[in-house]
PDB file of N, CA and C in Angstrom:
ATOM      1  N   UNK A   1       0.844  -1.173   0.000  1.00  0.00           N
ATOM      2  CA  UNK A   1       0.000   0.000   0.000  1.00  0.00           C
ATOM      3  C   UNK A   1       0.891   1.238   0.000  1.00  0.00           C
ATOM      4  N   UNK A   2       0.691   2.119  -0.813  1.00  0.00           N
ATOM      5  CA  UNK A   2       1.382   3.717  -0.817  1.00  0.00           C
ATOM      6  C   UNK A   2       0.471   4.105   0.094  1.00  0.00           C
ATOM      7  N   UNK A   3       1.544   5.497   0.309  1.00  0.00           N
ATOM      8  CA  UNK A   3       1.079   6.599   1.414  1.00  0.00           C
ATOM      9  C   UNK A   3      -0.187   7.149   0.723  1.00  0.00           C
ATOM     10  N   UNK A   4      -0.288   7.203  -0.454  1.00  0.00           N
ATOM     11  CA  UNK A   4      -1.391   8.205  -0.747  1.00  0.00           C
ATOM     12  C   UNK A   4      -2.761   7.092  -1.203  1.00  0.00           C
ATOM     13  N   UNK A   5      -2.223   5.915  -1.064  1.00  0.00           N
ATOM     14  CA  UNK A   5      -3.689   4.913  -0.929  1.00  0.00           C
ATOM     15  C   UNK A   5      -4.331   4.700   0.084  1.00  0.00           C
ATOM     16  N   UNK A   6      -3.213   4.863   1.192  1.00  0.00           N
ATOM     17  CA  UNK A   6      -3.392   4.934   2.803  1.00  0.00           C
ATOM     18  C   UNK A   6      -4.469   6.346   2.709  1.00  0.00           C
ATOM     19  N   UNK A   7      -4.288   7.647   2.329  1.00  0.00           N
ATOM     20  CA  UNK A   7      -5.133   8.748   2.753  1.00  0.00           C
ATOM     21  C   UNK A   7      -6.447   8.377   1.620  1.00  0.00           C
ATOM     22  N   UNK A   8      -6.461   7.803   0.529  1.00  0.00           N
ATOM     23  CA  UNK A   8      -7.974   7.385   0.072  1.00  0.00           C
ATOM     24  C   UNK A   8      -8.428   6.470   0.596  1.00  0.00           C
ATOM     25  N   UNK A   9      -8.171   5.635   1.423  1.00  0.00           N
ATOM     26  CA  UNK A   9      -8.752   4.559   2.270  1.00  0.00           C
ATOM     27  C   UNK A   9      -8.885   5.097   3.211  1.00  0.00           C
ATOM     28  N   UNK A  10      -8.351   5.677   3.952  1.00  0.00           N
ATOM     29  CA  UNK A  10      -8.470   5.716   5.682  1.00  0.00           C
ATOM     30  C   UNK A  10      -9.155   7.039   5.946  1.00  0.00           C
ATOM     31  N   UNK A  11      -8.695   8.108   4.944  1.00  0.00           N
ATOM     32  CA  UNK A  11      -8.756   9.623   5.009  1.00  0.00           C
ATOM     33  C   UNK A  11      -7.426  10.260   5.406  1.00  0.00           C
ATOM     34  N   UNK A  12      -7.665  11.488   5.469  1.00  0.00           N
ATOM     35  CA  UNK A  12      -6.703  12.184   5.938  1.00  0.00           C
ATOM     36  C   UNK A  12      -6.378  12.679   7.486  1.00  0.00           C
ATOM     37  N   UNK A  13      -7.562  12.356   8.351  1.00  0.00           N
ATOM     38  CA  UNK A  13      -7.409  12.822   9.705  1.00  0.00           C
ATOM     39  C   UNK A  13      -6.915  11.152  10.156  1.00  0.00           C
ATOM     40  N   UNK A  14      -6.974  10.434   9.850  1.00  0.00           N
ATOM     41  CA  UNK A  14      -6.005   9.344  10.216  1.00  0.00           C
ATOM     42  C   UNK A  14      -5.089   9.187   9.413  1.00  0.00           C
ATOM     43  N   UNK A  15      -4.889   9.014   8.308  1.00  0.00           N
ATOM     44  CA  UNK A  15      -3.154   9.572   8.463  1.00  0.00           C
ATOM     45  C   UNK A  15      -2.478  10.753   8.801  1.00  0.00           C
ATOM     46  N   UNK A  16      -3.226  11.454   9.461  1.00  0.00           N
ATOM     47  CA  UNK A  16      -2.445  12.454  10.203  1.00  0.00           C
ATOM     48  C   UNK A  16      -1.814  11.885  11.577  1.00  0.00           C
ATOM     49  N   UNK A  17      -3.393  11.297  11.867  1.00  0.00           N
ATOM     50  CA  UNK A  17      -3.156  10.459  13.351  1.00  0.00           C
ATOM     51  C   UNK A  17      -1.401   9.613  13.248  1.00  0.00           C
ATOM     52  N   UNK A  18      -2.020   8.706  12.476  1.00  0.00           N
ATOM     53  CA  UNK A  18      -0.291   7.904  12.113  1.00  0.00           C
ATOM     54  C   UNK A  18       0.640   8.616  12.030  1.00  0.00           C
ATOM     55  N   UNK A  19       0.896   9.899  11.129  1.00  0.00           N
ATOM     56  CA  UNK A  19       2.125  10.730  11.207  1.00  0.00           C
ATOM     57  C   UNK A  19       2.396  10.874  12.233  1.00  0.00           C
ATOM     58  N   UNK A  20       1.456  11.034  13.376  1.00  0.00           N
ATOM     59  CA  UNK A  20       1.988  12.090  14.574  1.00  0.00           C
ATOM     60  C   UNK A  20       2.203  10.936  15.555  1.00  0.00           C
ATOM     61  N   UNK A  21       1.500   9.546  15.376  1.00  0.00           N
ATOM     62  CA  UNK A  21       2.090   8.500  15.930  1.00  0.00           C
ATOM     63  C   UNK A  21       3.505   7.913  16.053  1.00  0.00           C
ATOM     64  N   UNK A  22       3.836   7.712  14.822  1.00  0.00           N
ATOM     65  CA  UNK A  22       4.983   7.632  14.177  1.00  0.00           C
ATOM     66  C   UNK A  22       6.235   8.141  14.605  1.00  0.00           C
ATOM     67  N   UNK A  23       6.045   9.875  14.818  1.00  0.00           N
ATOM     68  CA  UNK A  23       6.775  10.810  15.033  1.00  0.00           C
ATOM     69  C   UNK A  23       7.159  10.783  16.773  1.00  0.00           C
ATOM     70  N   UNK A  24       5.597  10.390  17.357  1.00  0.00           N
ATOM     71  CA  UNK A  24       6.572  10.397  18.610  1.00  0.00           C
ATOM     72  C   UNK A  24       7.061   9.115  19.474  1.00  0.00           C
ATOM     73  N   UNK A  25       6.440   8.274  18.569  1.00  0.00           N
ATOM     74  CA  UNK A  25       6.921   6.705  18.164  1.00  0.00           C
ATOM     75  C   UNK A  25       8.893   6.844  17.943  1.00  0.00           C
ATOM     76  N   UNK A  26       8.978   7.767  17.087  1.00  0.00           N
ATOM     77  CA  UNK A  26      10.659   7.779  16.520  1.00  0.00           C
ATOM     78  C   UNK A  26      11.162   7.010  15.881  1.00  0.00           C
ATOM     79  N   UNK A  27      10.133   6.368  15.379  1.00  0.00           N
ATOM     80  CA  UNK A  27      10.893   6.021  13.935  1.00  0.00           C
ATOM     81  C   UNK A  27      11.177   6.167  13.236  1.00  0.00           C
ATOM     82  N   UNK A  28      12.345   5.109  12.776  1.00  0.00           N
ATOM     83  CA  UNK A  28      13.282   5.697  11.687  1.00  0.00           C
ATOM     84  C   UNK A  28      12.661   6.102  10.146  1.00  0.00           C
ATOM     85  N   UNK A  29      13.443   7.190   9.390  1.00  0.00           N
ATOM     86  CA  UNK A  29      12.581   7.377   8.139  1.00  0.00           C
ATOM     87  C   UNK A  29      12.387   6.011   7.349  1.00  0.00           C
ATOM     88  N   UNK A  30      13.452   5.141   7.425  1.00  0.00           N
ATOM     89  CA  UNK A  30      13.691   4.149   5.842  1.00  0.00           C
ATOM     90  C   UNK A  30      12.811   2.726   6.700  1.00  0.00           C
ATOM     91  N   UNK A  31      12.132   2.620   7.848  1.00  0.00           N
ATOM     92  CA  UNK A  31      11.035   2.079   8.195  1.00  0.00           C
ATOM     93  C   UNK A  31       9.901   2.181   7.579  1.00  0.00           C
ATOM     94  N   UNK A  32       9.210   0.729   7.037  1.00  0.00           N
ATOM     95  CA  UNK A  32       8.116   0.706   5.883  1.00  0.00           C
ATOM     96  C   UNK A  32       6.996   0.167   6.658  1.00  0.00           C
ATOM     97  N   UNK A  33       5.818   0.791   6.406  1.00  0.00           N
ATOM     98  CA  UNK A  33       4.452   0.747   7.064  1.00  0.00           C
ATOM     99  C   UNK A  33       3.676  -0.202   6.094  1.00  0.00           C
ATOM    100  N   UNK A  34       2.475  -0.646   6.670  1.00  0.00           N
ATOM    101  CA  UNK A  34       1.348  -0.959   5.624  1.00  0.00           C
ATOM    102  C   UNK A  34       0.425  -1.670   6.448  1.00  0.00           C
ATOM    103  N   UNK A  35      -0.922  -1.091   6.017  1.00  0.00           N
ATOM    104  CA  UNK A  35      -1.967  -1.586   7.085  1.00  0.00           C
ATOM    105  C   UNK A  35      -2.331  -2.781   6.675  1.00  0.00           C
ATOM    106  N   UNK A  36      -3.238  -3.591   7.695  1.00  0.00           N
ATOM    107  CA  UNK A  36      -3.955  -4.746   7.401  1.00  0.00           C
ATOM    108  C   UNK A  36      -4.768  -5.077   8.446  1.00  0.00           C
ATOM    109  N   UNK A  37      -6.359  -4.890   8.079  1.00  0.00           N
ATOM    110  CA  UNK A  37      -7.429  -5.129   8.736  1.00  0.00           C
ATOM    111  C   UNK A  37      -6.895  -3.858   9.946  1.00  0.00           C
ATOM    112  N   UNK A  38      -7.296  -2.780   9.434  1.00  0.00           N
ATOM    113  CA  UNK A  38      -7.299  -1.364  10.135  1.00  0.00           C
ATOM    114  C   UNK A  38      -5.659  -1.344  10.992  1.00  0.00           C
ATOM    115  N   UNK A  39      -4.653  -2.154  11.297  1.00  0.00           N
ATOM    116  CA  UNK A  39      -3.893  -1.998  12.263  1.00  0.00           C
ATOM    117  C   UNK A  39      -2.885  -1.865  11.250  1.00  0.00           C
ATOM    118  N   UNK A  40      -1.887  -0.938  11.623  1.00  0.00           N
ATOM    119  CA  UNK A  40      -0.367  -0.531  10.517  1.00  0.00           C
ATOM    120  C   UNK A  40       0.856  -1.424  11.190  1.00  0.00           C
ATOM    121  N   UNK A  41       1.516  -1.899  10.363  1.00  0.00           N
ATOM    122  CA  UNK A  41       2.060  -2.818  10.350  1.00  0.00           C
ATOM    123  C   UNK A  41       3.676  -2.345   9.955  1.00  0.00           C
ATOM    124  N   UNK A  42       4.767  -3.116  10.344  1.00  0.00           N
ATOM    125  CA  UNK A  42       5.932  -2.651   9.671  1.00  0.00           C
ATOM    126  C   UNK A  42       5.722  -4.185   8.450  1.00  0.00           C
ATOM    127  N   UNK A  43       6.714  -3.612   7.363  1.00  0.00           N
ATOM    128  CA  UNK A  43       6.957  -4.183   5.915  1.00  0.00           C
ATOM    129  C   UNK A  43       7.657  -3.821   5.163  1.00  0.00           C
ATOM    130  N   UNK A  44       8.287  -5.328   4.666  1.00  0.00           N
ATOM    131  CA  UNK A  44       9.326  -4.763   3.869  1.00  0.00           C
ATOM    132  C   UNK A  44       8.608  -3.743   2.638  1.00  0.00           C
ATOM    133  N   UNK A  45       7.025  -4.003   2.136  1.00  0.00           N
ATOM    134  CA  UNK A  45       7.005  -3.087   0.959  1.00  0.00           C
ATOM    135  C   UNK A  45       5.786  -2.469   2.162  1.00  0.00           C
ATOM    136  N   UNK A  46       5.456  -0.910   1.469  1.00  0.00           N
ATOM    137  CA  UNK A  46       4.573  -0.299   2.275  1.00  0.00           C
ATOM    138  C   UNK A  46       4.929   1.256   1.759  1.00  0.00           C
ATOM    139  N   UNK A  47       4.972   1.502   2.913  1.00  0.00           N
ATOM    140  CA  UNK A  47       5.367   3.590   2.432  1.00  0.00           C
ATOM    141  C   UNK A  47       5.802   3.786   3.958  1.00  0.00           C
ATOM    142  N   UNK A  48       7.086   4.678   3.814  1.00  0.00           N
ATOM    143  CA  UNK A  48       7.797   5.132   5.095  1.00  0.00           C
ATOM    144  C   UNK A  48       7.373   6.322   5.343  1.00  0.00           C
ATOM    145  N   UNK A  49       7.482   7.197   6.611  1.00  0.00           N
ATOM    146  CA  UNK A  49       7.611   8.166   7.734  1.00  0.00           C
ATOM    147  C   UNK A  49       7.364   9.180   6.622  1.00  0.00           C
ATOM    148  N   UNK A  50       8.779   9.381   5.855  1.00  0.00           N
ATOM    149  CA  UNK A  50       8.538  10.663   5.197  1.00  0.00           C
ATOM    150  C   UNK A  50       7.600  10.305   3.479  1.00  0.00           C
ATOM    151  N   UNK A  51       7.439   8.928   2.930  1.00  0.00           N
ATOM    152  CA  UNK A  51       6.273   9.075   2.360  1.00  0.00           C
ATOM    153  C   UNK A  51       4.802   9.809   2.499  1.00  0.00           C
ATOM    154  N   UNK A  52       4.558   9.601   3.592  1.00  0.00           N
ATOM    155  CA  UNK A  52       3.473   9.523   4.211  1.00  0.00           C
ATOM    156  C   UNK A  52       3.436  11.231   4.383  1.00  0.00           C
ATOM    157  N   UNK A  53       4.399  11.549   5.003  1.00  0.00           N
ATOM    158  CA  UNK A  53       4.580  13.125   5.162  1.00  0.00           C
ATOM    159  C   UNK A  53       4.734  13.767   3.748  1.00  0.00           C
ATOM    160  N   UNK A  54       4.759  13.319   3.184  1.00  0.00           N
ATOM    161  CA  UNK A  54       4.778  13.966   1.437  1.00  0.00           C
ATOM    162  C   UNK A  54       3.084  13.344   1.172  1.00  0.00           C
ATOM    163  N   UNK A  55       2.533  12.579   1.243  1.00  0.00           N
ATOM    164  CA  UNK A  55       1.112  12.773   0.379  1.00  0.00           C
ATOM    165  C   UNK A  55       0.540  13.349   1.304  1.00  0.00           C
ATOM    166  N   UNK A  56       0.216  13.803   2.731  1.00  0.00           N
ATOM    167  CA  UNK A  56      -0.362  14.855   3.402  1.00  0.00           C
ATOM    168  C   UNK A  56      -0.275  15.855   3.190  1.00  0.00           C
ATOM    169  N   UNK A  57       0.937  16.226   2.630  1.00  0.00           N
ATOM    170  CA  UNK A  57       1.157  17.867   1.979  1.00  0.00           C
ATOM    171  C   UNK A  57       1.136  18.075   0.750  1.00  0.00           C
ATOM    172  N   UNK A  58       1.167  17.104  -0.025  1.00  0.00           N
ATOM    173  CA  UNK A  58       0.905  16.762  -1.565  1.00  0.00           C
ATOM    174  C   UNK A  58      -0.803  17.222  -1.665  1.00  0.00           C
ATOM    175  N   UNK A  59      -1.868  16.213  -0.989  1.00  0.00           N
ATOM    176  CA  UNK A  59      -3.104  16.744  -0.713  1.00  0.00           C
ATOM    177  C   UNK A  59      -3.578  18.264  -0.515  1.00  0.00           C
ATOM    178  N   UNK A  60      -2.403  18.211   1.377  1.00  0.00           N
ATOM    179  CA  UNK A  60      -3.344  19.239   1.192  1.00  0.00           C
ATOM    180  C   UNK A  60      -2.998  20.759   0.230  1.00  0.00           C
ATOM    181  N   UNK A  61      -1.769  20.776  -0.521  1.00  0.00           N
ATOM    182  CA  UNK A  61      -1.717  21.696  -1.697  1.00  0.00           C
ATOM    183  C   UNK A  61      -2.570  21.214  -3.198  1.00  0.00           C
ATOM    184  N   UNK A  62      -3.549  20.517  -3.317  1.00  0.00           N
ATOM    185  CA  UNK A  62      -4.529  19.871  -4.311  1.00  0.00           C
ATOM    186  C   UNK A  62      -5.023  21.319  -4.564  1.00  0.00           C
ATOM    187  N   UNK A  63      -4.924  21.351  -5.613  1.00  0.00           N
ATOM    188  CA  UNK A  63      -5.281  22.501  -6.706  1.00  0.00           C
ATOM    189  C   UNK A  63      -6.552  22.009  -7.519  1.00  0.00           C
ATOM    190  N   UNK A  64      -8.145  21.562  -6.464  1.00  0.00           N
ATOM    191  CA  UNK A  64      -9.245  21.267  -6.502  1.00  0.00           C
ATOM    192  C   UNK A  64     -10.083  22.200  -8.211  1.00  0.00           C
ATOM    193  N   UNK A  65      -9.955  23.030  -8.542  1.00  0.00           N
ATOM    194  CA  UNK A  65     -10.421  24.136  -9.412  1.00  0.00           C
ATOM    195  C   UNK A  65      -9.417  24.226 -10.997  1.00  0.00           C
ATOM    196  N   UNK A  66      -8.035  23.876 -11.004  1.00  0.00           N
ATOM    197  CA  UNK A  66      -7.345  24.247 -11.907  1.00  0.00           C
ATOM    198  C   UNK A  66      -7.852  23.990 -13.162  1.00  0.00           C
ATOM    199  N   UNK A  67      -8.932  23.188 -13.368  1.00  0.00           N
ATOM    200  CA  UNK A  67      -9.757  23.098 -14.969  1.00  0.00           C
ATOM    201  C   UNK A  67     -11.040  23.874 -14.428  1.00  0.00           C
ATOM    202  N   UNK A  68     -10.644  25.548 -14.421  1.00  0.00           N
ATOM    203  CA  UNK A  68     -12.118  26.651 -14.305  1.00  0.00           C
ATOM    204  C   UNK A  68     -13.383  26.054 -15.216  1.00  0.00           C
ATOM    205  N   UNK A  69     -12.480  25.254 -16.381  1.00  0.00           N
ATOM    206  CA  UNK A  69     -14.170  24.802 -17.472  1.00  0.00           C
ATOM    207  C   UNK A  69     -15.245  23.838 -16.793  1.00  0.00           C
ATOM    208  N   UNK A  70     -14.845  23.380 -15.641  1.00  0.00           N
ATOM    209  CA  UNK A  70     -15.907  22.513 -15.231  1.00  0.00           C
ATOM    210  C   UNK A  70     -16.252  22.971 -13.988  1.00  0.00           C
ATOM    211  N   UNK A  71     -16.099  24.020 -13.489  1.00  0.00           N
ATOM    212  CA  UNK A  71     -16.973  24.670 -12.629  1.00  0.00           C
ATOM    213  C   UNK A  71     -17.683  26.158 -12.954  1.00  0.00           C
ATOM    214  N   UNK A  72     -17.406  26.558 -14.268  1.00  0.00           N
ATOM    215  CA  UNK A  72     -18.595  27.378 -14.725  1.00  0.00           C
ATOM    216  C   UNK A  72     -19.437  27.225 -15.882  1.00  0.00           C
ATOM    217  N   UNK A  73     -20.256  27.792 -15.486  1.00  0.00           N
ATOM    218  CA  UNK A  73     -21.860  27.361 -16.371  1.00  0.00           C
ATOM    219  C   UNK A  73     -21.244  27.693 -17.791  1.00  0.00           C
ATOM    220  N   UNK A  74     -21.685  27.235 -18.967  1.00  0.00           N
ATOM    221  CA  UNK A  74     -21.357  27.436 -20.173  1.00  0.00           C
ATOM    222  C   UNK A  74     -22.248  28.498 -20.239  1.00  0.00           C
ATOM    223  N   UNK A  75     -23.047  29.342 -19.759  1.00  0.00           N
ATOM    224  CA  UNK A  75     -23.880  30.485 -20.751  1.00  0.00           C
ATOM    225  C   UNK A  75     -23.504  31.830 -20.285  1.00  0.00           C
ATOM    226  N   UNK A  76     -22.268  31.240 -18.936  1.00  0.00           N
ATOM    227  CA  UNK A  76     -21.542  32.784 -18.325  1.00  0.00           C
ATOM    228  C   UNK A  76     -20.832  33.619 -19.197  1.00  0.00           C
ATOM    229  N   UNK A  77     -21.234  35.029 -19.289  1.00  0.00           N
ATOM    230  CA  UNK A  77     -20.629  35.571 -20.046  1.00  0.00           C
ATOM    231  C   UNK A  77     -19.148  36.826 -19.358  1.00  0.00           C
ATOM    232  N   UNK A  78     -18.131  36.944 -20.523  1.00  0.00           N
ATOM    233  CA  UNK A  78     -17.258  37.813 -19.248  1.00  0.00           C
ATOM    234  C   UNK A  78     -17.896  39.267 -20.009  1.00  0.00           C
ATOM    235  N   UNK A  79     -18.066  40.332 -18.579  1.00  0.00           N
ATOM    236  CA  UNK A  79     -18.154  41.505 -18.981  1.00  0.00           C
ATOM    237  C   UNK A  79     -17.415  42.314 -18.700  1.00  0.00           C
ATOM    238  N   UNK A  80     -16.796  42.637 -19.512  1.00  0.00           N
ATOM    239  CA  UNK A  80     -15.242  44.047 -18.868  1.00  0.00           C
ATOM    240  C   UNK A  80     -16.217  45.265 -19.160  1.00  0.00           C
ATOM    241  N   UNK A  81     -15.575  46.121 -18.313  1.00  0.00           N
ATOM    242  CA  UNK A  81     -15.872  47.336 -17.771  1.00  0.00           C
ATOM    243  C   UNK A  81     -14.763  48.369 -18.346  1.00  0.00           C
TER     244      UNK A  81
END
């Protein structure tokens, strides 16, 4: 499981939880995670410390709007002044 399958499965306020677990846990960065049946697990394949800390901030900079064509009405017109 990647870090950023971990935040579409679980959400993001639990992998926050885990980050901050983790962190005062002290583990090492090149330590590999991966859940199974809700409990996180160490593994050789998975996503480490600072994975995990990169798709939380990857998210939350999500640029939700950057195609403006599908959030305005096609009959809006622009009016300059």
């Amino acid at each position: 499981m990647k870090a950023q399958q971990f935040i579409e499965d679980h959400g993001l306020e639990q992998a926050r939880n885990l980050l901050g677990m983790l962190k005062n846990l002290g583990c090492p960065n090149d330590m590999k995670f991966t859940v199974i049946n809700g409990m996180w697990h160490r593994s050789s394949e998975g996503f480490t410390y600072d994975d995990l800390r990169t798709a939380i901030a990857d998210h939350d900079r999500t640029d939700d709007v950057s195609d403006i064509r599908n959030h305005i009405a096609p009959t809006t017109r622009v009016i300059e002044g």
